[in-house]
N, C-alpha and C. Protein backbone atom coordinates (compact mmCIF):
# COMPACT_ATOMS: atom_id res chain seq x y z
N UNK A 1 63.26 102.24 -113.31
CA UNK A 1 62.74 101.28 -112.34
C UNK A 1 62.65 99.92 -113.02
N UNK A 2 62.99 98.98 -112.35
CA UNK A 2 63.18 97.43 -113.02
C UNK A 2 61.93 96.15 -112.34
N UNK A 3 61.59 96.05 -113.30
CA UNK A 3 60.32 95.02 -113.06
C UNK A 3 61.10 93.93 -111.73
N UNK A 4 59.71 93.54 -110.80
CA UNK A 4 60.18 92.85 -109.90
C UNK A 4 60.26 91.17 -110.61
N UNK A 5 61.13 90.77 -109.90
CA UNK A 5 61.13 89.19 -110.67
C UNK A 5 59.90 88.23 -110.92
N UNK A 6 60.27 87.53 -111.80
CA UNK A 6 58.92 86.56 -111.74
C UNK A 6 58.42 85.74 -110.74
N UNK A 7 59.78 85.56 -109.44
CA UNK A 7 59.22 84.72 -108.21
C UNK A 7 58.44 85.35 -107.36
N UNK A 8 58.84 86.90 -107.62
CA UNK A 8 58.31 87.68 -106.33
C UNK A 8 56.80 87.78 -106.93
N UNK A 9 56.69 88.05 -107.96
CA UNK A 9 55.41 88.51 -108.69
C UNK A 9 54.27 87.04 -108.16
N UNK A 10 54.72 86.12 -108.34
CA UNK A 10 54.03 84.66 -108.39
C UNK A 10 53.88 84.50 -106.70
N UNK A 11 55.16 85.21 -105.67
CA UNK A 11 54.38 85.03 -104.17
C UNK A 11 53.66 86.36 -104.11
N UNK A 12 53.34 87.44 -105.31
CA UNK A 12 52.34 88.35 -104.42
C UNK A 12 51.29 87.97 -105.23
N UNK A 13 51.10 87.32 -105.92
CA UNK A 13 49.61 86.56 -106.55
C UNK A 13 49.22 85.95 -105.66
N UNK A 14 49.91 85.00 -105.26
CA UNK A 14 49.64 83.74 -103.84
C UNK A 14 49.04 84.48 -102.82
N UNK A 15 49.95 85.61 -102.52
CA UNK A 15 49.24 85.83 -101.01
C UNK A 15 48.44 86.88 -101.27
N UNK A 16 47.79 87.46 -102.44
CA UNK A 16 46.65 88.12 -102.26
C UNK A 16 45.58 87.17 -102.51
N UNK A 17 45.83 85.96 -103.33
CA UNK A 17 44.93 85.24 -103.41
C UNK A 17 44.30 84.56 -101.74
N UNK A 18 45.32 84.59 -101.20
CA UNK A 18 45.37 83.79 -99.85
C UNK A 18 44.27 84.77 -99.06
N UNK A 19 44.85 85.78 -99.08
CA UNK A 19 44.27 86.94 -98.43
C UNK A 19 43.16 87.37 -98.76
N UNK A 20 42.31 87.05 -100.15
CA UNK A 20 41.07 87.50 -100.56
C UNK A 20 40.35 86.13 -100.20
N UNK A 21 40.67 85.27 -99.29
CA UNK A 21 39.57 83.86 -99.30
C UNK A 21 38.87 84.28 -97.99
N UNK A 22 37.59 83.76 -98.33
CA UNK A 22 36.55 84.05 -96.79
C UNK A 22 36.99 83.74 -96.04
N UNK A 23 37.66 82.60 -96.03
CA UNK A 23 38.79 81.89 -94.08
C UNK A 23 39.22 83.59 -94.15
N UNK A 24 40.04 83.69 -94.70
CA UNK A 24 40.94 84.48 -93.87
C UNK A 24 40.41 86.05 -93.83
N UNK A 25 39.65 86.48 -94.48
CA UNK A 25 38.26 87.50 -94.23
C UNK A 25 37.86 87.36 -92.92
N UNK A 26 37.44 86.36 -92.66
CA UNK A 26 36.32 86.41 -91.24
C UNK A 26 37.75 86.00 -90.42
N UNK A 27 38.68 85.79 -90.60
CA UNK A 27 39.90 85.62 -89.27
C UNK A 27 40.44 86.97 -88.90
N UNK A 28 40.64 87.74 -90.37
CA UNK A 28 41.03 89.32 -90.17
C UNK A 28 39.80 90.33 -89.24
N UNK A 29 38.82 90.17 -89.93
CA UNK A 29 37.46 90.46 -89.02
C UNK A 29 37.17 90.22 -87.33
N UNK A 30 37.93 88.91 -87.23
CA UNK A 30 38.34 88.56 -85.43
C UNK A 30 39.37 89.57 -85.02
N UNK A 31 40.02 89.46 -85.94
CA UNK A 31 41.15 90.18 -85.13
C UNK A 31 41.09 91.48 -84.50
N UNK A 32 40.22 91.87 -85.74
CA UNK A 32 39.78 93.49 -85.70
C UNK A 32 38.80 93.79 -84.67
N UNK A 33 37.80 93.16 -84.53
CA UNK A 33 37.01 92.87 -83.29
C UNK A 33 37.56 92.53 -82.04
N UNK A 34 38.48 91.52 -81.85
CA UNK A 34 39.53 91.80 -80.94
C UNK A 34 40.20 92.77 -80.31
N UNK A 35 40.84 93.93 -81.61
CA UNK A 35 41.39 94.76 -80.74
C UNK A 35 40.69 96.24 -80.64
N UNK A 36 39.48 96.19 -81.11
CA UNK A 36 38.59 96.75 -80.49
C UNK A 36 38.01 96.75 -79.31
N UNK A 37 37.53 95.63 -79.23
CA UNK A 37 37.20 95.33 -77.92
C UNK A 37 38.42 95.36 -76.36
N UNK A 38 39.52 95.38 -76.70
CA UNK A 38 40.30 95.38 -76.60
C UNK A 38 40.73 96.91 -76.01
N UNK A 39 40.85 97.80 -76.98
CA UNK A 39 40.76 99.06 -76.93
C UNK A 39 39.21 99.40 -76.41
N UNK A 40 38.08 98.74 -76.14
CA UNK A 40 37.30 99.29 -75.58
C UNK A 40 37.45 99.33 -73.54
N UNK A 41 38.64 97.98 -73.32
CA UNK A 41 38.41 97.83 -72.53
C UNK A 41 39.41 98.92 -71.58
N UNK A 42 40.35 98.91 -72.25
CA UNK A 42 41.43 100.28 -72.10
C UNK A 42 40.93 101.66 -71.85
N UNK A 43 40.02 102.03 -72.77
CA UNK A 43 39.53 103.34 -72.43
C UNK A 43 38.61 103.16 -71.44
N UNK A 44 38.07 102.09 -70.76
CA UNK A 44 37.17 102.14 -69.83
C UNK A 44 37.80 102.03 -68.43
N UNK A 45 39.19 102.01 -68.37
CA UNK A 45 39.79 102.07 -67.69
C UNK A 45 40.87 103.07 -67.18
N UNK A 46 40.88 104.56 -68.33
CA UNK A 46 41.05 105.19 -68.67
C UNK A 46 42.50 105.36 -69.28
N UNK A 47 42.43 104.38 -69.76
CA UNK A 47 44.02 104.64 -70.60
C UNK A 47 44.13 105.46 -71.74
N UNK A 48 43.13 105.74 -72.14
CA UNK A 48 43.49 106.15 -73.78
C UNK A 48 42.73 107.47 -73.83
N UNK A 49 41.75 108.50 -72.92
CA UNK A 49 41.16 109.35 -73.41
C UNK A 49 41.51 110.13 -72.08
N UNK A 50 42.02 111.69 -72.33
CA UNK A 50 41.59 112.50 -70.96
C UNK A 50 40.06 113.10 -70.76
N UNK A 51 39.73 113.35 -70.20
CA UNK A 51 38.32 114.24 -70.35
C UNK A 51 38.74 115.67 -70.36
N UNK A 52 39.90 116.05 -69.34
CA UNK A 52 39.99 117.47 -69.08
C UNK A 52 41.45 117.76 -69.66
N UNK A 53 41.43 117.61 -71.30
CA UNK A 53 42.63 118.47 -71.77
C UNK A 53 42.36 118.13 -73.05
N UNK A 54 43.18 119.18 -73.43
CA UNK A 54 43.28 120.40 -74.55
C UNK A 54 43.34 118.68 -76.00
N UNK A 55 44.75 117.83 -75.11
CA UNK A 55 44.71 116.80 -76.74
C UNK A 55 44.39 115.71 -75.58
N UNK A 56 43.15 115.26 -76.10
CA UNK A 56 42.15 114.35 -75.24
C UNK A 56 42.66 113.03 -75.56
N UNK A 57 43.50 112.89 -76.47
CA UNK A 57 44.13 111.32 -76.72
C UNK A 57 45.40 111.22 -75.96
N UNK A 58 45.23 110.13 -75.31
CA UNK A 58 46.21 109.95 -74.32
C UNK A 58 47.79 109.33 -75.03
N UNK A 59 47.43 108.54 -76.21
CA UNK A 59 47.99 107.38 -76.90
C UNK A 59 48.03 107.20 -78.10
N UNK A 60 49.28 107.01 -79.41
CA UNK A 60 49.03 107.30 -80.89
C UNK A 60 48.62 105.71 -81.76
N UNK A 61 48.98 104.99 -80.75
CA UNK A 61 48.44 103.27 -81.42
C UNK A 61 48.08 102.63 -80.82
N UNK A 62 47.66 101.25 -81.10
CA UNK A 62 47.21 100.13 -80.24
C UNK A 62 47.75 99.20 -81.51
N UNK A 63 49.04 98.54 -81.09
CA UNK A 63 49.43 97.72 -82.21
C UNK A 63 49.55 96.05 -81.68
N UNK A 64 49.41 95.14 -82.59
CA UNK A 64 49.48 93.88 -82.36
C UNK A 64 50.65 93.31 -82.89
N UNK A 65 51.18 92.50 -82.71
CA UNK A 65 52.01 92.10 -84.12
C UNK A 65 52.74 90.68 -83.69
N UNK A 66 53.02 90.07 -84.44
CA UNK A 66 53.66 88.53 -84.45
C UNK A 66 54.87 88.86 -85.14
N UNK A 67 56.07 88.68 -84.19
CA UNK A 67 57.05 88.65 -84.67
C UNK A 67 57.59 87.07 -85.09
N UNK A 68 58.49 86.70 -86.28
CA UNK A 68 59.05 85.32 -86.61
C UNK A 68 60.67 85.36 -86.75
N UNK A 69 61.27 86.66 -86.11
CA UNK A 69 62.55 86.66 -85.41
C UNK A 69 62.77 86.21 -84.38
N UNK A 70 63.68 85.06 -84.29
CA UNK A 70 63.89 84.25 -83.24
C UNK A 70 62.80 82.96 -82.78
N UNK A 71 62.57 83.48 -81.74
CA UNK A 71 61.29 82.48 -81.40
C UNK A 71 59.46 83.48 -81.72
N UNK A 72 58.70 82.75 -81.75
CA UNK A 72 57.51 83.15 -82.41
C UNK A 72 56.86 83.81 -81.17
N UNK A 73 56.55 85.18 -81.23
CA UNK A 73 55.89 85.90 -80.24
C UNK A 73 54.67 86.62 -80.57
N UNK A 74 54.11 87.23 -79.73
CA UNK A 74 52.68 88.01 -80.00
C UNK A 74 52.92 89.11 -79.01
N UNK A 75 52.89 90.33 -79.16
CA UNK A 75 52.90 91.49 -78.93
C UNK A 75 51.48 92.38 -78.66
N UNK A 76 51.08 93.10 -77.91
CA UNK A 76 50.27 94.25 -78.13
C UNK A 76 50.97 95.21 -77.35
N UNK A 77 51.25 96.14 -78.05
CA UNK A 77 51.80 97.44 -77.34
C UNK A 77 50.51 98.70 -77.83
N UNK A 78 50.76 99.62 -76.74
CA UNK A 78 49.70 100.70 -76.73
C UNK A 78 50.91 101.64 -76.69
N UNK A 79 51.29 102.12 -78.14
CA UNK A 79 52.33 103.36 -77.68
C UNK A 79 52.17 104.51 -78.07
N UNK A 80 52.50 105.30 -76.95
CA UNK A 80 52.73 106.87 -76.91
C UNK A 80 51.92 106.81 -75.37
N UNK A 81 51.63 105.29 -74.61
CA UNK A 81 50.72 105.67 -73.29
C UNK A 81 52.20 105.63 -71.84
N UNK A 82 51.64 105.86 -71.18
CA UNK A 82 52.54 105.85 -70.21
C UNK A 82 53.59 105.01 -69.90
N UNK A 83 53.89 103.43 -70.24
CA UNK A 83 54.96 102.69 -70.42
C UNK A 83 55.64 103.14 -71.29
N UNK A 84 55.32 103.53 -72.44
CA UNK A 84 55.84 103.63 -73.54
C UNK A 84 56.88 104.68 -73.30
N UNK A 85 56.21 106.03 -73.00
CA UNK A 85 56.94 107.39 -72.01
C UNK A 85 57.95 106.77 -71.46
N UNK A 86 57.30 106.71 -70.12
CA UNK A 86 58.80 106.04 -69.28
C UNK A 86 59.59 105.37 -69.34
N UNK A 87 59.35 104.36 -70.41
CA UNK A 87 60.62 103.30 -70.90
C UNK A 87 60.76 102.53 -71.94
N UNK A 88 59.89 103.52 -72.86
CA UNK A 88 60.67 103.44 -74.04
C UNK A 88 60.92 104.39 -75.37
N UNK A 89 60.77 104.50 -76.30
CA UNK A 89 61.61 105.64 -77.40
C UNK A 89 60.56 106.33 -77.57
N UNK A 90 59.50 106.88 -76.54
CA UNK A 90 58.49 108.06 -76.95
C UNK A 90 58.99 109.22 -76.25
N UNK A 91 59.35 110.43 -76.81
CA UNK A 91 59.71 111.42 -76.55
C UNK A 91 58.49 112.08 -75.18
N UNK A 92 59.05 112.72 -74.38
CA UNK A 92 58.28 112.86 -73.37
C UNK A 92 58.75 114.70 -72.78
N UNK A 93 57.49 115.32 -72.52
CA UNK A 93 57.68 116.59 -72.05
C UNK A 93 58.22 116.30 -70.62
N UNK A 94 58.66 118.10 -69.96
CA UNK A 94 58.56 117.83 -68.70
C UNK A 94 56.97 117.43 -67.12
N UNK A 95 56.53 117.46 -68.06
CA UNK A 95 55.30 116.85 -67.27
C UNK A 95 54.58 115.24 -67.72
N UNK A 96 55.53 114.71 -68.57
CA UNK A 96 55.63 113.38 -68.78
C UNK A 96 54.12 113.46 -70.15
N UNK A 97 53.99 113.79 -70.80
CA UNK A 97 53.02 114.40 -71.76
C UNK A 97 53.61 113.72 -73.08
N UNK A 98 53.18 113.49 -74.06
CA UNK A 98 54.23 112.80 -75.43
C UNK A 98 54.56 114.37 -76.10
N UNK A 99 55.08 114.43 -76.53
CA UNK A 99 55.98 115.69 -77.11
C UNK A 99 55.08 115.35 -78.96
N UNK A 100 54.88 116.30 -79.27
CA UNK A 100 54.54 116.34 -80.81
C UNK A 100 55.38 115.83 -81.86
N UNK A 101 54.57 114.93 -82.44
CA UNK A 101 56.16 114.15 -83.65
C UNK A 101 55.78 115.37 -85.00
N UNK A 102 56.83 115.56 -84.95
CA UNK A 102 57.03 116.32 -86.63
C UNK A 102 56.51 115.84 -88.06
């Protein structure tokens, strides 16, 4: 295994340094509170929990993410929930159920 270069080494100093400063502590802390709340408001609506079955989670994430391909976007997807099923790459039983990942 070959040591990583000295540039890469010097941007992961930077950005843990970046990353250990209180700004960006209490911004990560929003965020997280965000998508909690977030996810609180989902399950109160019943997206994310069954009451009457066997695997009571409806859903395997609640993801956020900023993509900087192309133009600059913001994302939250909830996948393995019912969009996700019907149209897009979550494997789905015949009763529209998520199928078990291996």
């Amino acid at each position: 295994m070959t040591a990583a270069p000295a540039k890469t080494i010097n941007e992961v100093t930077h950005e843990r340094q970046v990353a250990d400063l209180p700004e960006a502590e209490r911004l990560m802390d929003a965020i997280c509170k965000a998508m909690f709340a977030y996810r609180d408001f989902l399950a109160d609506r019943g997206l994310i929990w069954n009451i009457d079955d066997e695997n009571p989670c409806k859903v395997k994430r609640l993801i956020a993410e900023i993509s900087y391909e192309g133009s600059e976007v913001c994302e939250i997807s909830l996948i393995g929930g019912a969009l996700d099923r019907a149209y897009g790459d979550e494997p789905v039983d015949d009763e529209g159920k998520p199928k078990p990942s291996h």
